[in-house]
Protein backbone atom coordinates (compact mmCIF):
# COMPACT_ATOMS: atom_id res chain seq x y z
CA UNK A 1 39.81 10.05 -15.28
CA UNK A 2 36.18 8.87 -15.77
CA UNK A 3 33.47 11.48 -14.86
CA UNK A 4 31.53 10.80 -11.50
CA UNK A 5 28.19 8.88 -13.17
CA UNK A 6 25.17 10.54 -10.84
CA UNK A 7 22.08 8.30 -9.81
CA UNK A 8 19.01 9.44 -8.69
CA UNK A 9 15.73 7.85 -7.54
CA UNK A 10 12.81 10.05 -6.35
CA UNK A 11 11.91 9.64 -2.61
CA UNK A 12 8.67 6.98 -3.01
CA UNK A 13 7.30 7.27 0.13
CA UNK A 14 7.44 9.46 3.31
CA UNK A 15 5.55 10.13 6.36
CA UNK A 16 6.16 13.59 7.91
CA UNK A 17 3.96 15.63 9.88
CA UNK A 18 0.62 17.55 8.27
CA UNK A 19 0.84 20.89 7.65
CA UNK A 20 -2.15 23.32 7.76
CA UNK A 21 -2.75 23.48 3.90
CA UNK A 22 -2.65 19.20 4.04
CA UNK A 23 -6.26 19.97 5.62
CA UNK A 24 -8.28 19.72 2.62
CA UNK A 25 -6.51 16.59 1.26
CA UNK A 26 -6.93 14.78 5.13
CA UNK A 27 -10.76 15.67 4.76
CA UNK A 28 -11.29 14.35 1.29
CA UNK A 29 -9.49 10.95 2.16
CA UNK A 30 -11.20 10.72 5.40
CA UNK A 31 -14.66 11.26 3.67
CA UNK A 32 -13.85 8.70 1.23
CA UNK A 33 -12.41 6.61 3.63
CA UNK A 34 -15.25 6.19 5.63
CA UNK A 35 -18.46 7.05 3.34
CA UNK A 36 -21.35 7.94 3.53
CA UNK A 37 -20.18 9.76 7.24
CA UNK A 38 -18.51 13.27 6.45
CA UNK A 39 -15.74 13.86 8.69
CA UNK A 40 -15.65 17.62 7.54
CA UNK A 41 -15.50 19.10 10.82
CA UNK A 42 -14.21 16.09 13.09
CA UNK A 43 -10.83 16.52 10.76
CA UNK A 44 -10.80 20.27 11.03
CA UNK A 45 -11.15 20.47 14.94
CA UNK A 46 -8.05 17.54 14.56
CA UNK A 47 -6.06 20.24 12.95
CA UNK A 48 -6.47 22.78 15.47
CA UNK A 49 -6.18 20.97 18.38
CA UNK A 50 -2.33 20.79 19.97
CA UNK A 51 -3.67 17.61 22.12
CA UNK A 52 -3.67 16.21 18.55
CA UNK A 53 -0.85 14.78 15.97
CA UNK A 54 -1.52 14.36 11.93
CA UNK A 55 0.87 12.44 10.14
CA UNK A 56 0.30 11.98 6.21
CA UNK A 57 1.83 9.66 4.23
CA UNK A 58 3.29 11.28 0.98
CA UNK A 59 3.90 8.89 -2.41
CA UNK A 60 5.85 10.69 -4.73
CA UNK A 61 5.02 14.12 -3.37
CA UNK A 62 1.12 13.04 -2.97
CA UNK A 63 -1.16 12.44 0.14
CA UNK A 64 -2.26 9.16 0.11
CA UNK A 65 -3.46 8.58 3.78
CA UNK A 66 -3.11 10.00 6.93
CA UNK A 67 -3.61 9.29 10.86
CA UNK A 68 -4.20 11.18 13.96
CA UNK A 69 -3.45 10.22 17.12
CA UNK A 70 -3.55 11.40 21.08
CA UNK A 71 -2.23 10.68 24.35
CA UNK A 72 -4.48 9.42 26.94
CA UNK A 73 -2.55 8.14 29.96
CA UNK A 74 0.45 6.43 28.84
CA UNK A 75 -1.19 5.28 25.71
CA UNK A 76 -1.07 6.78 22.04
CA UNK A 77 -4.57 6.47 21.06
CA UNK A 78 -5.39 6.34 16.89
CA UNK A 79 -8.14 8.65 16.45
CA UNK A 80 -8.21 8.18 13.25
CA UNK A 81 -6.26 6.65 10.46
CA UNK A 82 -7.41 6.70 6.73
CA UNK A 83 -6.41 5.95 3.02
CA UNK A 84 -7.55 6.66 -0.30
CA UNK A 85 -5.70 3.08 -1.43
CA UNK A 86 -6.71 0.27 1.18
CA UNK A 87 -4.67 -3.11 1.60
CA UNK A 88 -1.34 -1.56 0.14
CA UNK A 89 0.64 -1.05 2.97
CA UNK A 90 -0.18 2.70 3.61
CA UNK A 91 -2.10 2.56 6.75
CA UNK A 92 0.43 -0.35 8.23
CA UNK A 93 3.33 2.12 7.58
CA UNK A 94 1.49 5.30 9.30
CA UNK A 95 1.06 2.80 12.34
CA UNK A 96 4.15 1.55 12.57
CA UNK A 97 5.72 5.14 12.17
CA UNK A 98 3.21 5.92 15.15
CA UNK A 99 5.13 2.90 17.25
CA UNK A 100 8.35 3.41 16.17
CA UNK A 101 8.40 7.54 16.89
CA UNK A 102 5.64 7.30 20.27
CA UNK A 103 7.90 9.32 23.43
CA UNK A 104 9.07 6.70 25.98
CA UNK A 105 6.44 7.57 28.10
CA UNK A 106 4.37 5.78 26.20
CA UNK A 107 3.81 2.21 26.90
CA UNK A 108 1.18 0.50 24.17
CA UNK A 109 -0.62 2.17 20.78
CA UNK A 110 -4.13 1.52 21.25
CA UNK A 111 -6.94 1.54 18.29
CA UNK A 112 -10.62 0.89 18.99
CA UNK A 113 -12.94 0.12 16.01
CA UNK A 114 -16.79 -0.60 15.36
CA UNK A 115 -17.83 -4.23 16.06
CA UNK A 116 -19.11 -3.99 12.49
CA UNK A 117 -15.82 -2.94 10.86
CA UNK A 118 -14.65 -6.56 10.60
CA UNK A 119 -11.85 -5.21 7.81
CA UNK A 120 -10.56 -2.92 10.39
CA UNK A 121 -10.06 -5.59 12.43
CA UNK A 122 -8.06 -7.88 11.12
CA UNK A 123 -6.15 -4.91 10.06
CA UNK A 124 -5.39 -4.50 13.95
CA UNK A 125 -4.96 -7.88 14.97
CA UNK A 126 -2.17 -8.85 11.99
CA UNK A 127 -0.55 -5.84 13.14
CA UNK A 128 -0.70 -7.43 16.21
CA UNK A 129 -2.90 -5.85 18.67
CA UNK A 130 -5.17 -7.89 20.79
């Protein structure tokens, strides 16, 4: 008999819940995410709120972005939703994560950016929010 051949491939990319020591790694994508504002202490009240869930995206074991969201009503609302790699498909996957695992009590995700923030726009609306 032939021994069993074993294959293995390392998990590329998950999306799990943050943990308490993901803190510092949310903070420093955040602030480079959206320099020159620091969002020191915005992201640490985020992490000790329970009105508040963090989700990080992990490639290959590392943090590479990470959103935060909240009820209001029957909406999920994105606080905030960050990445030290833009236009590769991280922040897309965090939101549709968000969608696909929101309670059925929710009935629409909803994002609000600055008027400005033309990137984060079209970001929205090819996801497919109007």
């Amino acid at each position: 008999m032939l021994p069993l051949k074993v294959y293995r491939r390392p998990i590329k990319r998950r999306i799990r819940l943050a943990r308490p020591e993901d803190k510092a790694v949310v903070i420093e994508i955040a602030n480079f995410a959206f320099a020159p504002k620091d969002r020191t202490v915005w992201i640490r009240g985020a992490f000790g709120r329970s009105d508040r869930t963090i989700y990080v995206l992990e490639e290959y074991g590392k943090i590479e972005g990470f959103v935060i969201i909240r009820p209001e009503g029957t909406d999920l609302r994105i606080d905030l939703i960050g990445t030290w790699k833009p236009l590769i498909g991280i922040c897309r996957d965090l939101m549709e994560h968000v969608e696909r695992t929101a309670p059925l009590d929710f009935s629409e995700v909803v994002a609000g950016t600055h008027g400005d923030n033309h990137g984060a726009q079209a970001f929205y609306e090819a996801l497919g929010f109007k």
